[in-house]
N, C-alpha and C. Protein backbone atom coordinates (compact mmCIF):
# COMPACT_ATOMS: atom_id res chain seq x y z
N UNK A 1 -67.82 14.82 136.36
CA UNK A 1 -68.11 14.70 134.96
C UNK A 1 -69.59 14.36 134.75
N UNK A 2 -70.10 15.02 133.60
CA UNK A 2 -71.75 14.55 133.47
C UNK A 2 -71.49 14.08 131.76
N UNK A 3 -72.65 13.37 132.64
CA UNK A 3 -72.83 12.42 131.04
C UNK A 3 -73.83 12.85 130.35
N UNK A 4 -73.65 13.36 128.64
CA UNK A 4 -74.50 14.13 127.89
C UNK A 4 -75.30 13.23 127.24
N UNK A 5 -76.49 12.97 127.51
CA UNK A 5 -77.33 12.47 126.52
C UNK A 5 -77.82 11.99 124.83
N UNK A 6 -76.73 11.78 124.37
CA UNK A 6 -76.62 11.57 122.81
C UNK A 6 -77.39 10.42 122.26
N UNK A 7 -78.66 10.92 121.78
CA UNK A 7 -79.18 10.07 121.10
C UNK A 7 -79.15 9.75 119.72
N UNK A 8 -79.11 8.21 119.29
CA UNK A 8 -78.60 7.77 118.52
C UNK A 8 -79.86 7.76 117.25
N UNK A 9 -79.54 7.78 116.20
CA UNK A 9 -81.04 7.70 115.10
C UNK A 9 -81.34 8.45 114.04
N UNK A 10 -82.48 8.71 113.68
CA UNK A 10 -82.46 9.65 112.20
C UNK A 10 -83.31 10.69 112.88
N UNK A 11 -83.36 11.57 112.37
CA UNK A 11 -84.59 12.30 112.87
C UNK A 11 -85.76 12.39 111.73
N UNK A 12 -87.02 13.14 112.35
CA UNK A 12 -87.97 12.74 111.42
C UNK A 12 -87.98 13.26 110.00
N UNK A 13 -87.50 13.90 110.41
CA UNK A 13 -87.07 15.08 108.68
C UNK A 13 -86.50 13.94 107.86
N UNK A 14 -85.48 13.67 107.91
CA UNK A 14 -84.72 12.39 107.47
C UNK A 14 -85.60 11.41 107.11
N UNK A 15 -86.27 10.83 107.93
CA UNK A 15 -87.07 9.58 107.70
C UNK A 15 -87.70 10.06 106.60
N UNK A 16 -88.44 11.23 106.52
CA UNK A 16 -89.93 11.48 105.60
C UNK A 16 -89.03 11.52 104.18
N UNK A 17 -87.91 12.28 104.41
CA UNK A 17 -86.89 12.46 103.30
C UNK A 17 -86.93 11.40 102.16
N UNK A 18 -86.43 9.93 102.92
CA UNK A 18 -86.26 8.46 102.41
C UNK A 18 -87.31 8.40 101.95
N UNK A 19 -88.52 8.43 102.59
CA UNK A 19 -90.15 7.52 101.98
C UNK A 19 -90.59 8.75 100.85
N UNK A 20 -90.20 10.00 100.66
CA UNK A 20 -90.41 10.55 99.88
C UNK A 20 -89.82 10.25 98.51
N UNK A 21 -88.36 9.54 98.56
CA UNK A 21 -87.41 9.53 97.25
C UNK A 21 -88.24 7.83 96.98
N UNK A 22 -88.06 7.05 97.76
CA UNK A 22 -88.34 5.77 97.52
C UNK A 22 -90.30 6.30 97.25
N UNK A 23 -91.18 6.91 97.68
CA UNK A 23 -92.14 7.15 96.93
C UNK A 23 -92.13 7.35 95.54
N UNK A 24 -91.17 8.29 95.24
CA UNK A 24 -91.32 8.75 93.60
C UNK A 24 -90.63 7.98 92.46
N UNK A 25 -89.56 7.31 93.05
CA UNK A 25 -88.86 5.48 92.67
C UNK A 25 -89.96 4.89 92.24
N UNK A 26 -90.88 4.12 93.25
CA UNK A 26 -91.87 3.38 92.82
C UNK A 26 -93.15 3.91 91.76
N UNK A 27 -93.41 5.40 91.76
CA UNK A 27 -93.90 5.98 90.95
C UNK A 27 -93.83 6.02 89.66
N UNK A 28 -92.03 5.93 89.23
CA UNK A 28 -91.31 6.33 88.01
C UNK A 28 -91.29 4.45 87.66
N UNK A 29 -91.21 4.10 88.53
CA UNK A 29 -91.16 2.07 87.89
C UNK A 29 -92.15 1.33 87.80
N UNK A 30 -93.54 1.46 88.37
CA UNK A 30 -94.81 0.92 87.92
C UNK A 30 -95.37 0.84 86.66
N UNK A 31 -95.20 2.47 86.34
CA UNK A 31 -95.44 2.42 84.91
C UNK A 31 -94.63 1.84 84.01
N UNK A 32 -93.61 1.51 83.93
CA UNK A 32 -92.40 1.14 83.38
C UNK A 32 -92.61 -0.51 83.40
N UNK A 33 -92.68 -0.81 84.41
CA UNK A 33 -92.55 -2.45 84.45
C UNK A 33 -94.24 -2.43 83.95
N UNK A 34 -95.04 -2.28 84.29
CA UNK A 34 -96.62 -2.41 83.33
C UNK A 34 -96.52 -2.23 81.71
N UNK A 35 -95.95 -1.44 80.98
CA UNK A 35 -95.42 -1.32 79.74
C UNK A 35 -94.45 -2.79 79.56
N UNK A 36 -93.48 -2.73 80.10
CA UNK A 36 -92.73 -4.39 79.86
C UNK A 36 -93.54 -4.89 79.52
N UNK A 37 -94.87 -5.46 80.67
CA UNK A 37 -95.50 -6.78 80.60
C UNK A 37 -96.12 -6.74 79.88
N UNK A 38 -96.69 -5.62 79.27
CA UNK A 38 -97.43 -5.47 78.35
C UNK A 38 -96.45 -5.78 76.76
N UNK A 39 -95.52 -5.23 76.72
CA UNK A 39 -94.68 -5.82 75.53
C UNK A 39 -94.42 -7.10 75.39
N UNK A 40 -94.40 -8.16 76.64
CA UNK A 40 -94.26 -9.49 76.81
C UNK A 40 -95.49 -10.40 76.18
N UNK A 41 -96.43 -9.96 76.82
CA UNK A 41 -97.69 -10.25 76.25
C UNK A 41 -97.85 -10.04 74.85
N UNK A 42 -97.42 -9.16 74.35
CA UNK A 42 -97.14 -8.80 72.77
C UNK A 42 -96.92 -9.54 71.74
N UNK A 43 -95.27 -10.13 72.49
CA UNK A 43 -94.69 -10.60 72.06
C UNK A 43 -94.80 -12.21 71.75
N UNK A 44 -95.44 -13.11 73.53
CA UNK A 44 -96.27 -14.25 73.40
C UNK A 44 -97.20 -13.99 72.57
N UNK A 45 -98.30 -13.47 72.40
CA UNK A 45 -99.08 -13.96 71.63
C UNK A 45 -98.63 -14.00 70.19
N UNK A 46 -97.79 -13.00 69.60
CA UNK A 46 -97.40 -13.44 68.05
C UNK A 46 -96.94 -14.40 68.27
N UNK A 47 -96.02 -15.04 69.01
CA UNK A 47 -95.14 -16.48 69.09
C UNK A 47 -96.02 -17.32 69.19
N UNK A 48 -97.07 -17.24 69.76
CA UNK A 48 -98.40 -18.57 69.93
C UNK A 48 -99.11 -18.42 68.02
N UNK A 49 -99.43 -17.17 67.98
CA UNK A 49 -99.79 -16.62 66.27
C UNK A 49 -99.04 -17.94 65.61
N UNK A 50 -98.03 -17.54 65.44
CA UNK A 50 -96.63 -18.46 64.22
C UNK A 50 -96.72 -19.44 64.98
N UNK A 51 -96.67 -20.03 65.95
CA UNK A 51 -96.98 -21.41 66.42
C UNK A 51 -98.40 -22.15 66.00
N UNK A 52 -99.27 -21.33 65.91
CA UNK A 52 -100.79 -22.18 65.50
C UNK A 52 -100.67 -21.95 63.88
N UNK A 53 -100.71 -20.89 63.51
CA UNK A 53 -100.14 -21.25 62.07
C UNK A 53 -99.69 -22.28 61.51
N UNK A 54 -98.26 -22.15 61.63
CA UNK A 54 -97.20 -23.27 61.08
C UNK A 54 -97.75 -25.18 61.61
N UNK A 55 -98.52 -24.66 62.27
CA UNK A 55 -99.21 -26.28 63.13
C UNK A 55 -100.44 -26.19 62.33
N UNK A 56 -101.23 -25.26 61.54
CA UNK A 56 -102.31 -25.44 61.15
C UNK A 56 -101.90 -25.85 59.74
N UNK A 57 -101.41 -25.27 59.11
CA UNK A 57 -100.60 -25.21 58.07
C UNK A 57 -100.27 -26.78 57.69
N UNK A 58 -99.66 -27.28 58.67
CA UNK A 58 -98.81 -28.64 58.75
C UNK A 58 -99.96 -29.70 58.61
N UNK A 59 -101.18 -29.17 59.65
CA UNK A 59 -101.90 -30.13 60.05
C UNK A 59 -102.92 -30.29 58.25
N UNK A 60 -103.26 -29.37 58.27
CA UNK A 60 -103.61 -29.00 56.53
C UNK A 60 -103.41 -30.04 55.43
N UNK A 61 -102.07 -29.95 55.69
CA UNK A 61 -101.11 -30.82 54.55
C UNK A 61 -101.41 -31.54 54.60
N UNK A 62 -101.48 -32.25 56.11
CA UNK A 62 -101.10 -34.05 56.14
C UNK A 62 -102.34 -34.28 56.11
N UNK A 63 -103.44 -33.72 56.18
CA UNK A 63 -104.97 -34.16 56.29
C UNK A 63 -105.89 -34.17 54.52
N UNK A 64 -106.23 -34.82 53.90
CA UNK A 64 -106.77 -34.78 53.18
C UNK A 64 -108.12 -34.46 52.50
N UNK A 65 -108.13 -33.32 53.56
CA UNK A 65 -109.68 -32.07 53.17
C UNK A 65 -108.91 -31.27 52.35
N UNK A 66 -110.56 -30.86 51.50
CA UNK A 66 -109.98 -29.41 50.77
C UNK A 66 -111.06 -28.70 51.04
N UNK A 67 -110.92 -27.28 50.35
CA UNK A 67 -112.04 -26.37 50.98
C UNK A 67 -110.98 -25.73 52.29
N UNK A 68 -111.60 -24.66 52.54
CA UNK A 68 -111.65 -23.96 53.64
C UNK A 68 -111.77 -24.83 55.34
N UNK A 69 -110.81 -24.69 55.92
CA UNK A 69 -110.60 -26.35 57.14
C UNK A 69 -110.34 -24.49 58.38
N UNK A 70 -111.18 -25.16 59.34
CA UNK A 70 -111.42 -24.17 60.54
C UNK A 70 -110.31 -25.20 61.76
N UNK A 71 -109.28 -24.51 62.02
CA UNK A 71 -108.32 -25.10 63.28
C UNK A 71 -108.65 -24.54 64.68
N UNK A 72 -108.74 -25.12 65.27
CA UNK A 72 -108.77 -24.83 67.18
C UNK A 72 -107.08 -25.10 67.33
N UNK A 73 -106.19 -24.37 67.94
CA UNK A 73 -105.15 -24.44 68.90
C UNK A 73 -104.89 -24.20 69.92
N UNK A 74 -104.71 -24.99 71.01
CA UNK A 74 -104.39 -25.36 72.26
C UNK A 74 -103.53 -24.36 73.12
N UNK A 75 -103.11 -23.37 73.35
CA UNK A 75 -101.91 -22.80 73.53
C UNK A 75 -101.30 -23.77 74.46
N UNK A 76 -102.19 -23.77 75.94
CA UNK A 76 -101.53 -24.38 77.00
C UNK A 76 -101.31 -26.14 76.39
N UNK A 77 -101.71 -26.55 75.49
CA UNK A 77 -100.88 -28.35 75.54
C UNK A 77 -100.38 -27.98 73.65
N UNK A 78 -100.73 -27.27 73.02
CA UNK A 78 -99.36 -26.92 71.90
C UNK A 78 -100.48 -28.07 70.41
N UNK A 79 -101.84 -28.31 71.07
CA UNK A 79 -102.29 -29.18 70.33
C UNK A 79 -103.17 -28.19 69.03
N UNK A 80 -103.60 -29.05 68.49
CA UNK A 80 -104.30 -28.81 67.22
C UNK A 80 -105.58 -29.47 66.63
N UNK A 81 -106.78 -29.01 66.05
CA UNK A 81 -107.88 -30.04 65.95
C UNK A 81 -108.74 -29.15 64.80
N UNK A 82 -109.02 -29.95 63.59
CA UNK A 82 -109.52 -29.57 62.85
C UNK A 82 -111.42 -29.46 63.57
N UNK A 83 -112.31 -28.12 63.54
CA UNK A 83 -113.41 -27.78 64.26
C UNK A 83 -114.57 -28.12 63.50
N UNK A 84 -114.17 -27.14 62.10
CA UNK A 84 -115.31 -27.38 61.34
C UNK A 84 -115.04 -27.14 59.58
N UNK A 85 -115.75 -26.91 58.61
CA UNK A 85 -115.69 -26.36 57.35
C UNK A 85 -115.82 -25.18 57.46
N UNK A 86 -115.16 -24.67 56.69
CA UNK A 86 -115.79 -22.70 56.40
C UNK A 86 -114.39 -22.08 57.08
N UNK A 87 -115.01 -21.17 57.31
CA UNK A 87 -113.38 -19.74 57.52
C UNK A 87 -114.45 -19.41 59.04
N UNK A 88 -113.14 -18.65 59.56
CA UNK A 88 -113.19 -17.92 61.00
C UNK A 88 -113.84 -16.79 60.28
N UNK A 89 -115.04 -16.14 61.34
CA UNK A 89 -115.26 -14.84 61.45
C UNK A 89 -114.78 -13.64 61.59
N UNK A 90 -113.92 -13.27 62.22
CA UNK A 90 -112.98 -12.48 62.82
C UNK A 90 -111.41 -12.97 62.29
N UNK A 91 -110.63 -11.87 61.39
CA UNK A 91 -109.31 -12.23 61.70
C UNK A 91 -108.38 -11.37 62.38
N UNK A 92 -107.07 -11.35 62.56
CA UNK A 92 -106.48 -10.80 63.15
C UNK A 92 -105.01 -11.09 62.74
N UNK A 93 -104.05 -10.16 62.36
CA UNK A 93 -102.51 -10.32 61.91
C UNK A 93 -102.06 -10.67 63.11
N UNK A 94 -100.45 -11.24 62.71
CA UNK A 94 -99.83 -11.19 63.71
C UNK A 94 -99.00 -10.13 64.27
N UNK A 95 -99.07 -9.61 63.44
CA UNK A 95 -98.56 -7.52 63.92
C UNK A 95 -99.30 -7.52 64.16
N UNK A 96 -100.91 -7.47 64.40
CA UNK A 96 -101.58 -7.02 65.02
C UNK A 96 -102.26 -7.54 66.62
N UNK A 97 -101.52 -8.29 66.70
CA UNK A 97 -102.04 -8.95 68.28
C UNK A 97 -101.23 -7.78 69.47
N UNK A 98 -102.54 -8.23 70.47
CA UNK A 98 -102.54 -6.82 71.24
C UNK A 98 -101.95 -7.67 72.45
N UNK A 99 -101.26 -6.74 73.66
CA UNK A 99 -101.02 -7.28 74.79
C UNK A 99 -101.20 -7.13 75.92
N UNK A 100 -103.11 -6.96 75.79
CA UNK A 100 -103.48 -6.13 77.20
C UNK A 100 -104.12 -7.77 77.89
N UNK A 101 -104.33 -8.77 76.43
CA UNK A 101 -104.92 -10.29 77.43
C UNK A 101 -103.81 -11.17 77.23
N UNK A 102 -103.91 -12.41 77.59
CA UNK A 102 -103.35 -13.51 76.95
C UNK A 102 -104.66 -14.60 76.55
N UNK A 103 -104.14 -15.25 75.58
CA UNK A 103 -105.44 -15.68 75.39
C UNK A 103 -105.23 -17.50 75.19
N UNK A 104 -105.88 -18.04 75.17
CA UNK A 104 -106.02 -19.64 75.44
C UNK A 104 -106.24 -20.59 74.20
N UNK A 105 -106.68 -19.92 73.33
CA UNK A 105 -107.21 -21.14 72.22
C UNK A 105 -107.29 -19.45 71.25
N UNK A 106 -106.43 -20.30 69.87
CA UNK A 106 -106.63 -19.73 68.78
C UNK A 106 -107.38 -20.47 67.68
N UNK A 107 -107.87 -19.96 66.62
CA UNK A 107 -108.62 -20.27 66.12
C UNK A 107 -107.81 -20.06 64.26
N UNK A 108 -107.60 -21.25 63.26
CA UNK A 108 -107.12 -20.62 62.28
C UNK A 108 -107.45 -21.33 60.74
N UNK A 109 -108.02 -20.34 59.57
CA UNK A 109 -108.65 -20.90 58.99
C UNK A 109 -107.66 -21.27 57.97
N UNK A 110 -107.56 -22.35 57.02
CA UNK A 110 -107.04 -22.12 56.06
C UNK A 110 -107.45 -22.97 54.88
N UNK A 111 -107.84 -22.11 53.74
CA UNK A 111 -108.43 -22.32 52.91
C UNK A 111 -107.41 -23.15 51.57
N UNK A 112 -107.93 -24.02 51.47
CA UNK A 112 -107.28 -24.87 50.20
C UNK A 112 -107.08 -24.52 49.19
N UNK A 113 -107.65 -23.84 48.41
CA UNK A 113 -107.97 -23.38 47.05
C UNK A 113 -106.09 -22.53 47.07
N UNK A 114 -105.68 -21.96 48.01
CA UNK A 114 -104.55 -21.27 47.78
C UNK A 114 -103.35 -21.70 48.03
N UNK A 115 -103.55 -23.22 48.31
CA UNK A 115 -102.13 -24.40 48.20
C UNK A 115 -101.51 -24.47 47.32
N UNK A 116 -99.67 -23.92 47.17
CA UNK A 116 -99.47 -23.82 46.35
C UNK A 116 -97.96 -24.82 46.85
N UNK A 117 -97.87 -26.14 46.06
CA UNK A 117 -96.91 -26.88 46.58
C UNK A 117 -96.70 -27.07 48.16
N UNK A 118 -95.70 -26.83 48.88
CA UNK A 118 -95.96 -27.13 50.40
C UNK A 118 -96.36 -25.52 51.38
N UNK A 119 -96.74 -25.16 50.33
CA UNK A 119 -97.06 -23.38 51.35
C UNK A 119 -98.33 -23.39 50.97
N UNK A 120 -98.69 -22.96 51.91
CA UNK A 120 -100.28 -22.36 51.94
C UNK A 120 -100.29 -20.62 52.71
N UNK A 121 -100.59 -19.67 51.22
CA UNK A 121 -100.09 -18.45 51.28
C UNK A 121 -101.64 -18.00 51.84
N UNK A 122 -102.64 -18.57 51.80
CA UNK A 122 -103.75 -17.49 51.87
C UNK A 122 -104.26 -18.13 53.86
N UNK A 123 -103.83 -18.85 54.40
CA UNK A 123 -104.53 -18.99 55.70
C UNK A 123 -104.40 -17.43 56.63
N UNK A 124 -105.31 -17.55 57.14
CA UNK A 124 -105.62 -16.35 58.09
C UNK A 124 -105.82 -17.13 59.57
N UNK A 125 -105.19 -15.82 60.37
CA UNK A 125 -105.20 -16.36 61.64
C UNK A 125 -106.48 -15.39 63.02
N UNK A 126 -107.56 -16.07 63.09
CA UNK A 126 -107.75 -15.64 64.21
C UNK A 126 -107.86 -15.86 65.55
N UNK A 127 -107.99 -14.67 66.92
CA UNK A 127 -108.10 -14.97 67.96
C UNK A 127 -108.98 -14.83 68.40
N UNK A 128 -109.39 -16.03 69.23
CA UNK A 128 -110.31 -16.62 69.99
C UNK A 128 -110.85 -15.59 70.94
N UNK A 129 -111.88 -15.31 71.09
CA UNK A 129 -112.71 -14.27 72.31
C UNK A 129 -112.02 -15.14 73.53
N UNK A 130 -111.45 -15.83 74.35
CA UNK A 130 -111.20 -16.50 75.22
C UNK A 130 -109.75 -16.41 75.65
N UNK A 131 -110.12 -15.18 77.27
CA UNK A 131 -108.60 -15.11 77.44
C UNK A 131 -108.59 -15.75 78.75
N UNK A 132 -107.18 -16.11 79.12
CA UNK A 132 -106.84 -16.36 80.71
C UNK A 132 -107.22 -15.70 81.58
N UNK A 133 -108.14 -15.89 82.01
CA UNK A 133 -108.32 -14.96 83.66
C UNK A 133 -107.68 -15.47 84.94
């Protein structure tokens, strides 16, 4: 009796086969998960938006300036600090925040003259040139 040599394994055809499907996998999901993060980012920064707002807003109230009051907000400690007199340069909606940065400190003006009982309809919100790197 002879013993036939049967080797066990893939052959190379096979192999290239796999790294070819799992190539075009990772192809079709990079872009895909980069779009996510990018919607995530989107989505944080309006939530930081309505967070410095409603904190500027608040802080507004309880403070007894009038005139136009310039807010700094904290993202990373959630804080708040009245900067200066006058309005922000730059504004920006909160539909309109983009999600290619994240950004660190918002900036939000809100002007007195348009206090109307406990709402203040005319504050504008802008963002800070200053993103996370």
């Amino acid at each position: 009796m002879t013993k036939l040599n049967k080797k066990k394994g893939f052959t190379l055809a096979e192999l290239l086969v796999v790294v070819a499907i799992i190539a075009v996998l990772v192809a079709i999901s990079i872009p895909i998960f980069t779009s996510q993060l990018t919607k995530a980012r989107k989505a944080t920064n309006q939530a930081n938006l309505r967070a410095a707002k409603a904190a500027a807003v608040a802080q507004y109230l309880t403070d007894t300036k009038e005139g136009a009051v310039v807010y700094d907000y904290d993202i990373a400690n959630g804080t708040i600090k009245a900067v200066t007199e006058g309005t922000a340069k730059d504004t920006a909606t909160i539909d309109g925040a983009i999600g290619t940065v994240q950004y660190k400190t918002i900036s939000v003006t809100v002007d007195g003259s348009t206090v109307d009982g406990s709402t203040v309809d005319g504050s504008t919100v802008k963002l800070a040139a200053d993103p996370i790197s």
